[in-house]
PDB file of N, CA and C in Angstrom:
ATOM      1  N   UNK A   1      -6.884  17.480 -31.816  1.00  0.00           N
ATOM      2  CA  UNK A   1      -7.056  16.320 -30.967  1.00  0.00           C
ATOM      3  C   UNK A   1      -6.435  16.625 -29.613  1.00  0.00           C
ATOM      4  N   UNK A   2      -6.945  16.469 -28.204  1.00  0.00           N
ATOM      5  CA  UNK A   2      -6.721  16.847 -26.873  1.00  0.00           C
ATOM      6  C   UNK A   2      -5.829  15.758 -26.459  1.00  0.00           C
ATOM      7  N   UNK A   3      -4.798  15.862 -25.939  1.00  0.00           N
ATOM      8  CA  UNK A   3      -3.859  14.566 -25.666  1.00  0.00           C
ATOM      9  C   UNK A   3      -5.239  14.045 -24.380  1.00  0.00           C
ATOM     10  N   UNK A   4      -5.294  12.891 -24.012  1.00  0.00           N
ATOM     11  CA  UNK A   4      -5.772  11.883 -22.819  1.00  0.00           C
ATOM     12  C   UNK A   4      -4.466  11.476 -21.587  1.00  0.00           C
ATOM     13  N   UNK A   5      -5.231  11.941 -20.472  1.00  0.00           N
ATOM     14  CA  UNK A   5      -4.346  11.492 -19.115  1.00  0.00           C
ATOM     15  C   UNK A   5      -3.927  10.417 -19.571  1.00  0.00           C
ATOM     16  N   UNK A   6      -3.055  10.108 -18.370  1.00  0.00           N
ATOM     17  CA  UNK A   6      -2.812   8.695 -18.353  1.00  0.00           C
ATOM     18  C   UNK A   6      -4.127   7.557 -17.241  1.00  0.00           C
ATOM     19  N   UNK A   7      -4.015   6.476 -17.574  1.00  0.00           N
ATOM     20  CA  UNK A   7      -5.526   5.797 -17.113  1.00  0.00           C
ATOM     21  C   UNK A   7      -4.660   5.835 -15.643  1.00  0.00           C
ATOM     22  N   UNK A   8      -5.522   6.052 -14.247  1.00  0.00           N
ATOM     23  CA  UNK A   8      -5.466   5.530 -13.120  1.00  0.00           C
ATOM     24  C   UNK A   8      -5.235   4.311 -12.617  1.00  0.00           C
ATOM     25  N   UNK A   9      -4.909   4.236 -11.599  1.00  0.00           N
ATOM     26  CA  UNK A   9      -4.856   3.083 -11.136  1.00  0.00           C
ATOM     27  C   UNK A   9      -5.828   2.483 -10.111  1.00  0.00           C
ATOM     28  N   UNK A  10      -6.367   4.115  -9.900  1.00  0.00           N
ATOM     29  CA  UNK A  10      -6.947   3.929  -8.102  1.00  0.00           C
ATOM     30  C   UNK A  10      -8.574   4.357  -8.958  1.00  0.00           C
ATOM     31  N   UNK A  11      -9.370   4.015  -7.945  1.00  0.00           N
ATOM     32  CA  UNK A  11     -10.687   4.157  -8.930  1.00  0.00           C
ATOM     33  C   UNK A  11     -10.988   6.094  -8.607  1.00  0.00           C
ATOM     34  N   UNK A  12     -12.587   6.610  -8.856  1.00  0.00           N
ATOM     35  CA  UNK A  12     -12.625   8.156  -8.565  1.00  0.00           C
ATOM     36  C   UNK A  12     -12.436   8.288  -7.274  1.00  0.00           C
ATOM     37  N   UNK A  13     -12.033   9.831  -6.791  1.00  0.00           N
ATOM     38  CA  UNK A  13     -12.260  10.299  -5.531  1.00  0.00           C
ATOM     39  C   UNK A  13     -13.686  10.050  -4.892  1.00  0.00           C
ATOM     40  N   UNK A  14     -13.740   9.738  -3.585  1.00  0.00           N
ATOM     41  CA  UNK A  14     -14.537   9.192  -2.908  1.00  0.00           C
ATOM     42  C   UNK A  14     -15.845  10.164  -2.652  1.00  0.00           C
ATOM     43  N   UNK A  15     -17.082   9.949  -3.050  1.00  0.00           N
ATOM     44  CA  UNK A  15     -18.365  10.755  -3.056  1.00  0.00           C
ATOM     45  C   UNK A  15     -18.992  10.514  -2.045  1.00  0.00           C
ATOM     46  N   UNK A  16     -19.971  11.415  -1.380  1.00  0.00           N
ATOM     47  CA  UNK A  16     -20.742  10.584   0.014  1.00  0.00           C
ATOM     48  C   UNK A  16     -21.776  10.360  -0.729  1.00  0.00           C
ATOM     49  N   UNK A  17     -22.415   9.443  -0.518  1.00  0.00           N
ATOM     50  CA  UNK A  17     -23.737   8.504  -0.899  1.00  0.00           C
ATOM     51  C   UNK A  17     -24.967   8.602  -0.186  1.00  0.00           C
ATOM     52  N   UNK A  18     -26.289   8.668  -0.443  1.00  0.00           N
ATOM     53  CA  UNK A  18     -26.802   8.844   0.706  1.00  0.00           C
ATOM     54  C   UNK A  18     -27.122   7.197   1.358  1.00  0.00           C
ATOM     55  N   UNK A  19     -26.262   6.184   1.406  1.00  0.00           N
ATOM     56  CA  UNK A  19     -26.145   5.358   2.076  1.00  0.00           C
ATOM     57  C   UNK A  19     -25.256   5.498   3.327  1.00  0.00           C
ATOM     58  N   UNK A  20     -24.882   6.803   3.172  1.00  0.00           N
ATOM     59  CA  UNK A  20     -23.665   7.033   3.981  1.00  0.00           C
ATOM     60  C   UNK A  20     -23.679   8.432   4.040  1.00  0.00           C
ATOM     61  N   UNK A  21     -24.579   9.239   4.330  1.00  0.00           N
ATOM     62  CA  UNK A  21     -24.312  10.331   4.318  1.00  0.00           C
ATOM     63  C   UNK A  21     -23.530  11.446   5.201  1.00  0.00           C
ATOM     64  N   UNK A  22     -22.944  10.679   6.535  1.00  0.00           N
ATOM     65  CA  UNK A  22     -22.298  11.100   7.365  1.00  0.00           C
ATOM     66  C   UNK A  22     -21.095  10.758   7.276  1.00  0.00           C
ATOM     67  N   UNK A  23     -20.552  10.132   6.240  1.00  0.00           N
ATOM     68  CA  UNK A  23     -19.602   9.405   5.840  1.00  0.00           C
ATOM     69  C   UNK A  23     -18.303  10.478   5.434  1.00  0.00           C
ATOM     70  N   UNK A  24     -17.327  10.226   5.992  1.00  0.00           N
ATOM     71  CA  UNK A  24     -16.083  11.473   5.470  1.00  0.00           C
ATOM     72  C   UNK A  24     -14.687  10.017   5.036  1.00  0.00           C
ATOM     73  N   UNK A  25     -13.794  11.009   4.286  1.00  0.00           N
ATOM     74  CA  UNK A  25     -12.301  10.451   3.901  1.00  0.00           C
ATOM     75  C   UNK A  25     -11.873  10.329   5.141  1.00  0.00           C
ATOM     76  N   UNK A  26     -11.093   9.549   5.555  1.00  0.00           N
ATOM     77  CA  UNK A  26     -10.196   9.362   6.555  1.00  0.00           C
ATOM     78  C   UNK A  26      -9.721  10.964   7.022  1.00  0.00           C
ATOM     79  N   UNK A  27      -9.025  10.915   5.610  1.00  0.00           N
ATOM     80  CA  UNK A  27      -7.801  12.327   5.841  1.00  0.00           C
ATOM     81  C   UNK A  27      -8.892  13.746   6.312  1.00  0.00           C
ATOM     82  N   UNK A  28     -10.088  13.422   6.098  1.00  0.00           N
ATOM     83  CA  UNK A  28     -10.962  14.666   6.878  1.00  0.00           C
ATOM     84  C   UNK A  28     -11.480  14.757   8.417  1.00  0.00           C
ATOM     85  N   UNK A  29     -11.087  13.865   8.829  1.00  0.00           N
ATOM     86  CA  UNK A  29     -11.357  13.254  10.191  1.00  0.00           C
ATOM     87  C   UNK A  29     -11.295  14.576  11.026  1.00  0.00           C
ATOM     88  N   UNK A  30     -11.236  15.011  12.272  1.00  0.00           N
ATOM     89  CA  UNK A  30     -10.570  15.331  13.299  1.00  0.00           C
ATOM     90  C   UNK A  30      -9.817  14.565  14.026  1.00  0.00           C
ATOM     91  N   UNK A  31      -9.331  15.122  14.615  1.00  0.00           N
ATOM     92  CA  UNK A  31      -7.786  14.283  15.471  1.00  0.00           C
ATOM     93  C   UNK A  31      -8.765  14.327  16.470  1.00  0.00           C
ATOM     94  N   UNK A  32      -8.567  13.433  17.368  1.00  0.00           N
ATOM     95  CA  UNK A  32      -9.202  12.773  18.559  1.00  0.00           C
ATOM     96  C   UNK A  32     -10.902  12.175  18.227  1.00  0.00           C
ATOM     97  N   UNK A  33     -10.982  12.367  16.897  1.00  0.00           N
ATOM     98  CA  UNK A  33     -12.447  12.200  17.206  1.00  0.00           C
ATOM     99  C   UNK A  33     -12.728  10.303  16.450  1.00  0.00           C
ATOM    100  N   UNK A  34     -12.989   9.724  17.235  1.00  0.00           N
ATOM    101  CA  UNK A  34     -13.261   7.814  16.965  1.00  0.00           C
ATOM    102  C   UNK A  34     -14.322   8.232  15.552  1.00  0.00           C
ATOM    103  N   UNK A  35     -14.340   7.247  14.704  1.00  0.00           N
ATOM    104  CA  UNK A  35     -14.845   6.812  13.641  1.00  0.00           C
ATOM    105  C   UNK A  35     -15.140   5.570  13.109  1.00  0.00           C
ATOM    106  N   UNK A  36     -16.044   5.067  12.700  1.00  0.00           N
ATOM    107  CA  UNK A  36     -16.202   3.639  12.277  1.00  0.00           C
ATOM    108  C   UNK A  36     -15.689   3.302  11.061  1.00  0.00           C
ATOM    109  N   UNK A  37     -15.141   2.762  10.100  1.00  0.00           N
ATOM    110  CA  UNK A  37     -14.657   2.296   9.078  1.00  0.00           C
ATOM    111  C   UNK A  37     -15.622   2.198   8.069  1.00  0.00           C
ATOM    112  N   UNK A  38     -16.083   2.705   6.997  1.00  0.00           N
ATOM    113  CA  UNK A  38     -16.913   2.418   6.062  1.00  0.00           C
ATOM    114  C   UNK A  38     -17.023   1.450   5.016  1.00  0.00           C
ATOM    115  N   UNK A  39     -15.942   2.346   4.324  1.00  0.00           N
ATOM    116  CA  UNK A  39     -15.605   1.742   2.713  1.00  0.00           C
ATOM    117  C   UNK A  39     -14.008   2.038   2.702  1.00  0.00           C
ATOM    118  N   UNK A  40     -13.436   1.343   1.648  1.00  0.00           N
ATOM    119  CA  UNK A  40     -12.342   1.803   0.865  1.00  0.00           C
ATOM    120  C   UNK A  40     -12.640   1.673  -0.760  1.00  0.00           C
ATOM    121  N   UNK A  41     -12.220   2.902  -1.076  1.00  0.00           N
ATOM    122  CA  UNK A  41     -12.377   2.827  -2.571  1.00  0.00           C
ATOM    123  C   UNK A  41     -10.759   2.414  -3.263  1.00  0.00           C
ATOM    124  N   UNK A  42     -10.331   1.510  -2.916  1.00  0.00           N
ATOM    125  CA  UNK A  42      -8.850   0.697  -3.128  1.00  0.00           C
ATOM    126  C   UNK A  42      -9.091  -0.263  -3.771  1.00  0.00           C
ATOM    127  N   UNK A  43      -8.121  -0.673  -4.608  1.00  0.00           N
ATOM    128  CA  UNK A  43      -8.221  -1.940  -5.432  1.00  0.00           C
ATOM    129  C   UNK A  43      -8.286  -2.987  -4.349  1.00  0.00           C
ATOM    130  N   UNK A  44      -8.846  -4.273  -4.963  1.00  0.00           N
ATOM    131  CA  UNK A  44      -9.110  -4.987  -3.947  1.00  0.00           C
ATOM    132  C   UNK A  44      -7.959  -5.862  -2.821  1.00  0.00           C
ATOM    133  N   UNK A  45      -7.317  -5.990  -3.714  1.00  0.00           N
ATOM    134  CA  UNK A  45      -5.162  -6.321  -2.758  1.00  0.00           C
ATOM    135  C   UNK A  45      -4.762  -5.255  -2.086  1.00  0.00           C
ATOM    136  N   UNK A  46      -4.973  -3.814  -1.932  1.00  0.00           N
ATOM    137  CA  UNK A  46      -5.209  -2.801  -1.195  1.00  0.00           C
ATOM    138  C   UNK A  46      -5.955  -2.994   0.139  1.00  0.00           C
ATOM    139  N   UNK A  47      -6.894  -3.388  -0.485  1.00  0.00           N
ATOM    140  CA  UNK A  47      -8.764  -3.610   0.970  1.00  0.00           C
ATOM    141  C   UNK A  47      -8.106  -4.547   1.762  1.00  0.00           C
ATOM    142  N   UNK A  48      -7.535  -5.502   0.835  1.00  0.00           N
ATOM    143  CA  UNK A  48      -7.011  -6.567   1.690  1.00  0.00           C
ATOM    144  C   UNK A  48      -6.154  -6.818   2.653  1.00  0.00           C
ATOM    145  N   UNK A  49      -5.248  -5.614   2.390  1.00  0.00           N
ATOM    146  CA  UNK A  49      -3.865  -5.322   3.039  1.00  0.00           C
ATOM    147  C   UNK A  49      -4.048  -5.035   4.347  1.00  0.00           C
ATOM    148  N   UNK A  50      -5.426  -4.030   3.932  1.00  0.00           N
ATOM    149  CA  UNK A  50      -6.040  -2.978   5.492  1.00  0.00           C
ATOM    150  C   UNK A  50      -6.559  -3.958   6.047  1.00  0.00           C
ATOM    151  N   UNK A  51      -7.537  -4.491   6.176  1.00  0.00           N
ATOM    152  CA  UNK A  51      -7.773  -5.566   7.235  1.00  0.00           C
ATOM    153  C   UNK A  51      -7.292  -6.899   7.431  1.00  0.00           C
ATOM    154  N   UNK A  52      -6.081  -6.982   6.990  1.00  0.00           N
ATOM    155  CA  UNK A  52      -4.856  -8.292   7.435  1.00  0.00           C
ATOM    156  C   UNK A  52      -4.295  -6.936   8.382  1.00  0.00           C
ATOM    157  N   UNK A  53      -4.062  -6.111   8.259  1.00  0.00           N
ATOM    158  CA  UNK A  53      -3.525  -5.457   9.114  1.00  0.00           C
ATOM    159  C   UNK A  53      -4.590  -4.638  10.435  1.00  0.00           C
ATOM    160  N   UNK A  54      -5.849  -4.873  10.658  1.00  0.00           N
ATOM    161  CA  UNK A  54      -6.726  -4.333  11.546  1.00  0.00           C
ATOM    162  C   UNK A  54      -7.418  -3.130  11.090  1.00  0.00           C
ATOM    163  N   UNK A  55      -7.740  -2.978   9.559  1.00  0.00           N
ATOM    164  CA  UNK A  55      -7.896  -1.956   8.988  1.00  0.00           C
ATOM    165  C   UNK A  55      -9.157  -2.128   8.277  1.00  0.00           C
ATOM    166  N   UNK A  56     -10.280  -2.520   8.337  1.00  0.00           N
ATOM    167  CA  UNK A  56     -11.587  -3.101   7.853  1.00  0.00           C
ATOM    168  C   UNK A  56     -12.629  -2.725   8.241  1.00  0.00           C
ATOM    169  N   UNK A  57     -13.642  -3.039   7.514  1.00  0.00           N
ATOM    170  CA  UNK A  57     -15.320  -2.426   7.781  1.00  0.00           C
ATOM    171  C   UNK A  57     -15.942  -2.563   8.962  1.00  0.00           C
ATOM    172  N   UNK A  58     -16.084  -1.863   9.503  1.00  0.00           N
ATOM    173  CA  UNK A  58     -16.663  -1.970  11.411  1.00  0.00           C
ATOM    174  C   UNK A  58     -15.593  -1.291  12.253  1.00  0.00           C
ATOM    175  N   UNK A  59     -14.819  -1.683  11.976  1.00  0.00           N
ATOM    176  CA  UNK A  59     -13.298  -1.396  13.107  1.00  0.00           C
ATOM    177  C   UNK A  59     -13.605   0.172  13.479  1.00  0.00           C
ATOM    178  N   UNK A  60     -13.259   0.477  14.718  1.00  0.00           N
ATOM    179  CA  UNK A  60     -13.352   1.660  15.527  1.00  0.00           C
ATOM    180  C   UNK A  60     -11.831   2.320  15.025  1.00  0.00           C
ATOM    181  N   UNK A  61     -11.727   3.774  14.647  1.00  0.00           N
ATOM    182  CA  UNK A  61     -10.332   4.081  14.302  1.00  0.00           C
ATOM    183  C   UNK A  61     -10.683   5.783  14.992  1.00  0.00           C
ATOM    184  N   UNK A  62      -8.923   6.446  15.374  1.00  0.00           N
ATOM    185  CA  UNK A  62      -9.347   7.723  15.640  1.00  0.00           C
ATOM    186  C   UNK A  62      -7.911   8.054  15.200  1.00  0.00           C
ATOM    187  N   UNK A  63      -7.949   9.637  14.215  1.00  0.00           N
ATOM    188  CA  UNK A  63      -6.731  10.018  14.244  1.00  0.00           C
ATOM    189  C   UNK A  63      -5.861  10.620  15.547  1.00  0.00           C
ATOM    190  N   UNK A  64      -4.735  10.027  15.133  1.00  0.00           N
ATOM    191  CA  UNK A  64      -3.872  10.764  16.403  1.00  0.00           C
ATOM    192  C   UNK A  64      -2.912  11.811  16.169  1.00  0.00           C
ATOM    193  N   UNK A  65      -2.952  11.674  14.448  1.00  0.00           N
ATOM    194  CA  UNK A  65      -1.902  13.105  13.651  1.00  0.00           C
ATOM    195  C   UNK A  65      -1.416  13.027  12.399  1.00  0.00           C
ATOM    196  N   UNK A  66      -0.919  14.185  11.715  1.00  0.00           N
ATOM    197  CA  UNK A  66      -0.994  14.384  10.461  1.00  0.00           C
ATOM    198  C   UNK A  66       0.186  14.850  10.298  1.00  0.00           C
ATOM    199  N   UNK A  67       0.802  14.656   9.014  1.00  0.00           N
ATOM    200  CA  UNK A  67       2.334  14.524   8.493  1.00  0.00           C
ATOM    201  C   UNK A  67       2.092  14.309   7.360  1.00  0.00           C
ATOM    202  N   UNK A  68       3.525  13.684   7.147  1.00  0.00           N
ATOM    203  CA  UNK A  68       3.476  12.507   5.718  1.00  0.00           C
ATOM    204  C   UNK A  68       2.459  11.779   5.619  1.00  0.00           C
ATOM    205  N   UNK A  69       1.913  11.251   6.988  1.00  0.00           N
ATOM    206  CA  UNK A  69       1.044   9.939   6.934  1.00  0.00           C
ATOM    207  C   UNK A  69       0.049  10.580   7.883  1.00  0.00           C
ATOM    208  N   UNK A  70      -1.060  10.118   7.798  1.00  0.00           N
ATOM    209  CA  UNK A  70      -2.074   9.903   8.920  1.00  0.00           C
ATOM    210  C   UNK A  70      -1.629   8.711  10.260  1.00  0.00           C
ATOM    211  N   UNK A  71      -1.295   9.420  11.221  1.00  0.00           N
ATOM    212  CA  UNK A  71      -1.183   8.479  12.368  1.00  0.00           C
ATOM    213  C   UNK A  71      -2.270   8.046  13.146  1.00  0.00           C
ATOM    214  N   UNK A  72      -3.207   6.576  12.979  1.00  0.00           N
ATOM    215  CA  UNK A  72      -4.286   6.204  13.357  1.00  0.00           C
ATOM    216  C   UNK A  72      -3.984   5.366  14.418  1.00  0.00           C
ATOM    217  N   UNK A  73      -4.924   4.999  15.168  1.00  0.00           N
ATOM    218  CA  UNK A  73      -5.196   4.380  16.399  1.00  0.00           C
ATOM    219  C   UNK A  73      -6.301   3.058  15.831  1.00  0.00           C
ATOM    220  N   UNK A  74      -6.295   1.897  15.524  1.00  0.00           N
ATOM    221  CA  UNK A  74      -6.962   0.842  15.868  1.00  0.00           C
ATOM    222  C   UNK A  74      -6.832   0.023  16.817  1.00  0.00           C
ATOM    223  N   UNK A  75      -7.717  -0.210  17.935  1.00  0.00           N
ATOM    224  CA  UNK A  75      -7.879  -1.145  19.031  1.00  0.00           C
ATOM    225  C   UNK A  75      -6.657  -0.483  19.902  1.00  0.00           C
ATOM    226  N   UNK A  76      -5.660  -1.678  19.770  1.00  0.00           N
ATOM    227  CA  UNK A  76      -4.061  -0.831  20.605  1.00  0.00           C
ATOM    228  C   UNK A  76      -2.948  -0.799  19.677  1.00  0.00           C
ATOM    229  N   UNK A  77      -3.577  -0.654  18.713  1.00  0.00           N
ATOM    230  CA  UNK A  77      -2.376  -0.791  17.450  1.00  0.00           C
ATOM    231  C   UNK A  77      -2.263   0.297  17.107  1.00  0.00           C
ATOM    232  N   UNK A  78      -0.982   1.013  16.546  1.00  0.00           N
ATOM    233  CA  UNK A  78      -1.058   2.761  15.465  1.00  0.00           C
ATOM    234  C   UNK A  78      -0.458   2.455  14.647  1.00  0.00           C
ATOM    235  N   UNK A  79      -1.227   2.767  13.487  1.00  0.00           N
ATOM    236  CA  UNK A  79      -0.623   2.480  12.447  1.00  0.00           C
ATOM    237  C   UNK A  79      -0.313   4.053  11.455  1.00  0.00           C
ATOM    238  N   UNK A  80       0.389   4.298  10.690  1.00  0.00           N
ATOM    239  CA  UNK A  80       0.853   5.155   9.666  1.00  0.00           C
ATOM    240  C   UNK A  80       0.060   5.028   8.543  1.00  0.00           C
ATOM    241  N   UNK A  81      -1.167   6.184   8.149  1.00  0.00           N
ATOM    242  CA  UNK A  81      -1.809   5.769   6.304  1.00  0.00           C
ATOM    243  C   UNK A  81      -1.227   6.437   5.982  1.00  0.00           C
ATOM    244  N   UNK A  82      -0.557   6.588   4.676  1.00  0.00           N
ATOM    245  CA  UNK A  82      -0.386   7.418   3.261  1.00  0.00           C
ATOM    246  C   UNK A  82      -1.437   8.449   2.986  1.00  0.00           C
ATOM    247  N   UNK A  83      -1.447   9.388   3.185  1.00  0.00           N
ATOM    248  CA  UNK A  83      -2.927  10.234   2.458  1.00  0.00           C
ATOM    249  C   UNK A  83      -3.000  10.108   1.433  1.00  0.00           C
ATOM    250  N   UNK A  84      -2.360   9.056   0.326  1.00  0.00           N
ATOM    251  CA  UNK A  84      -3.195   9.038  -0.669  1.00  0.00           C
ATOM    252  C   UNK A  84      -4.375   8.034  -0.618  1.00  0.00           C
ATOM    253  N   UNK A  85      -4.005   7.247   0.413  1.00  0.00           N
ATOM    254  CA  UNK A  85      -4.491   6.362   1.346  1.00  0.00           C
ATOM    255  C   UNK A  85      -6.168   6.383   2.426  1.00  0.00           C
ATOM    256  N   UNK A  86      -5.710   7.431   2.754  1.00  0.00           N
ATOM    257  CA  UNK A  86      -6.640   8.231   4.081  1.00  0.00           C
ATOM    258  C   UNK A  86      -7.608   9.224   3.342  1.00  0.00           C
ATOM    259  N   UNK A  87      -7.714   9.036   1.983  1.00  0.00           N
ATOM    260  CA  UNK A  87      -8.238  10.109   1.080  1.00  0.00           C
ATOM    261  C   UNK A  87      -9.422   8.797   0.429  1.00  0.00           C
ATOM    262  N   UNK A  88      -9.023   7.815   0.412  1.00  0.00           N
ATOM    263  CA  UNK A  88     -10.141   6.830  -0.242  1.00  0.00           C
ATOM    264  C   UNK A  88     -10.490   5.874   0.799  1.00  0.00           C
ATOM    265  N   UNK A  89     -10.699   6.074   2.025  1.00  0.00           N
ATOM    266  CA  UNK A  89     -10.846   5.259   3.077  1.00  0.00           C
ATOM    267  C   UNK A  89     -12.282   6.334   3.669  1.00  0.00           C
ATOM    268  N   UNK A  90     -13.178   5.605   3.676  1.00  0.00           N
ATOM    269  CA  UNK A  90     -14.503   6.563   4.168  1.00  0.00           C
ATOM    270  C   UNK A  90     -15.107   6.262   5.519  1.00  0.00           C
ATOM    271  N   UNK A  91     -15.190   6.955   5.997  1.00  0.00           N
ATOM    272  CA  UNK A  91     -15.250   6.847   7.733  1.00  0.00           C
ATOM    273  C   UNK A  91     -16.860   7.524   8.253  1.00  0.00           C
ATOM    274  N   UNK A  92     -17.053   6.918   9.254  1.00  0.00           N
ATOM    275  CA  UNK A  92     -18.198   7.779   9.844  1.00  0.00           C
ATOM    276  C   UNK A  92     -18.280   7.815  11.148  1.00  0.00           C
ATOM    277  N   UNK A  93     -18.116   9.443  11.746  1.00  0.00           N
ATOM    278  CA  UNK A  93     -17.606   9.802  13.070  1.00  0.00           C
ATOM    279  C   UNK A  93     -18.993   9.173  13.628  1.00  0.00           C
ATOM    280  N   UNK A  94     -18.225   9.186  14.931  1.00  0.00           N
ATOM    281  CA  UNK A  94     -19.134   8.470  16.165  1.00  0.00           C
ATOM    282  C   UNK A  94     -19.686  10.062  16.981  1.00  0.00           C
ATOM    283  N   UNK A  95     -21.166  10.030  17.013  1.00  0.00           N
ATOM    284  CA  UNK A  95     -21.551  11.279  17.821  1.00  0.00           C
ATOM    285  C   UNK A  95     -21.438  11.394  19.290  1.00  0.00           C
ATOM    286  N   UNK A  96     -21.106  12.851  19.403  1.00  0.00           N
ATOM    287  CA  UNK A  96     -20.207  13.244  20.873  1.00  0.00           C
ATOM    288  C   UNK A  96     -19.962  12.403  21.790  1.00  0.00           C
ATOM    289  N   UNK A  97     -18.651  11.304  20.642  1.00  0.00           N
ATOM    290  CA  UNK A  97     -17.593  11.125  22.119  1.00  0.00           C
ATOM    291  C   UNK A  97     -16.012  11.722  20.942  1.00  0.00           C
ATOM    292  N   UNK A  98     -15.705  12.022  22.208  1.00  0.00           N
ATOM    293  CA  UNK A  98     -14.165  12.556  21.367  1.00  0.00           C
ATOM    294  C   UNK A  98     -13.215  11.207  22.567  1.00  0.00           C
ATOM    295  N   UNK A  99     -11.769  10.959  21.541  1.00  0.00           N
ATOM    296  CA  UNK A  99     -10.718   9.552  22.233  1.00  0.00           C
ATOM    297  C   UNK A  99      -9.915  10.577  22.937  1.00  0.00           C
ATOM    298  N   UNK A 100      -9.519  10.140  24.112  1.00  0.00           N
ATOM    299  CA  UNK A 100      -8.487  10.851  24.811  1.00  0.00           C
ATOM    300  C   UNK A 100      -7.409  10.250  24.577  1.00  0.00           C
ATOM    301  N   UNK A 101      -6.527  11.050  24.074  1.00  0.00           N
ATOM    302  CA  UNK A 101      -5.201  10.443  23.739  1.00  0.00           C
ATOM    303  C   UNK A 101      -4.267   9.915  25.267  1.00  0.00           C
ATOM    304  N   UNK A 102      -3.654   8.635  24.493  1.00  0.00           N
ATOM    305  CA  UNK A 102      -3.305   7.699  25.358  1.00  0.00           C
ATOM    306  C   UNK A 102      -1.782   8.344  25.485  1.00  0.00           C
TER     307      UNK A 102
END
């Protein structure tokens, strides 16, 4: 008998769809390059968190750097993701414009 993981909490790693086929993880982004907000594959008090905080479907986002956290840019706000975070957050770059850092 094969012991079984333990059950998750977070649902699977994030697949591109062809509803979305230009669609990347946050954490794959390029730095400077703007992106539109897709999906989050987060429990739903998660989803919720992100856009009480400016973090939601439509919103324009661009990384500004990588660490511990993903350092993002919404509107005039920067906020800090978790990459475990920036790994289930699905984005879709905006074609040739790159953000000039402020």
């Amino acid at each position: 008998m094969r012991a079984s993981s333990p059950p998750s909490s977070l649902p699977a790693a994030p697949s591109r769809t062809p509803a979305c086929r230009r669609c990347v993880p946050l954490a794959e982004l390029a730095i400077g390059v703007p992106a539109r907000f897709d999906s989050a594959l987060l429990p739903a008090c998660d989803v919720a968190f992100l856009e009480a905080i400016g973090l939601g479907h439509g919103c324009t986002l661009c990384v500004r750097g990588r660490g511990c956290a993903f350092i993002v840019d919404v509107d005039s706000t920067r906020l800090a993701v978790a990459g475990s975070v920036a790994r289930r957050i699905m984005v879709s770059p905006l074609d040739g414009e790159r953000s000039a850092d402020p």
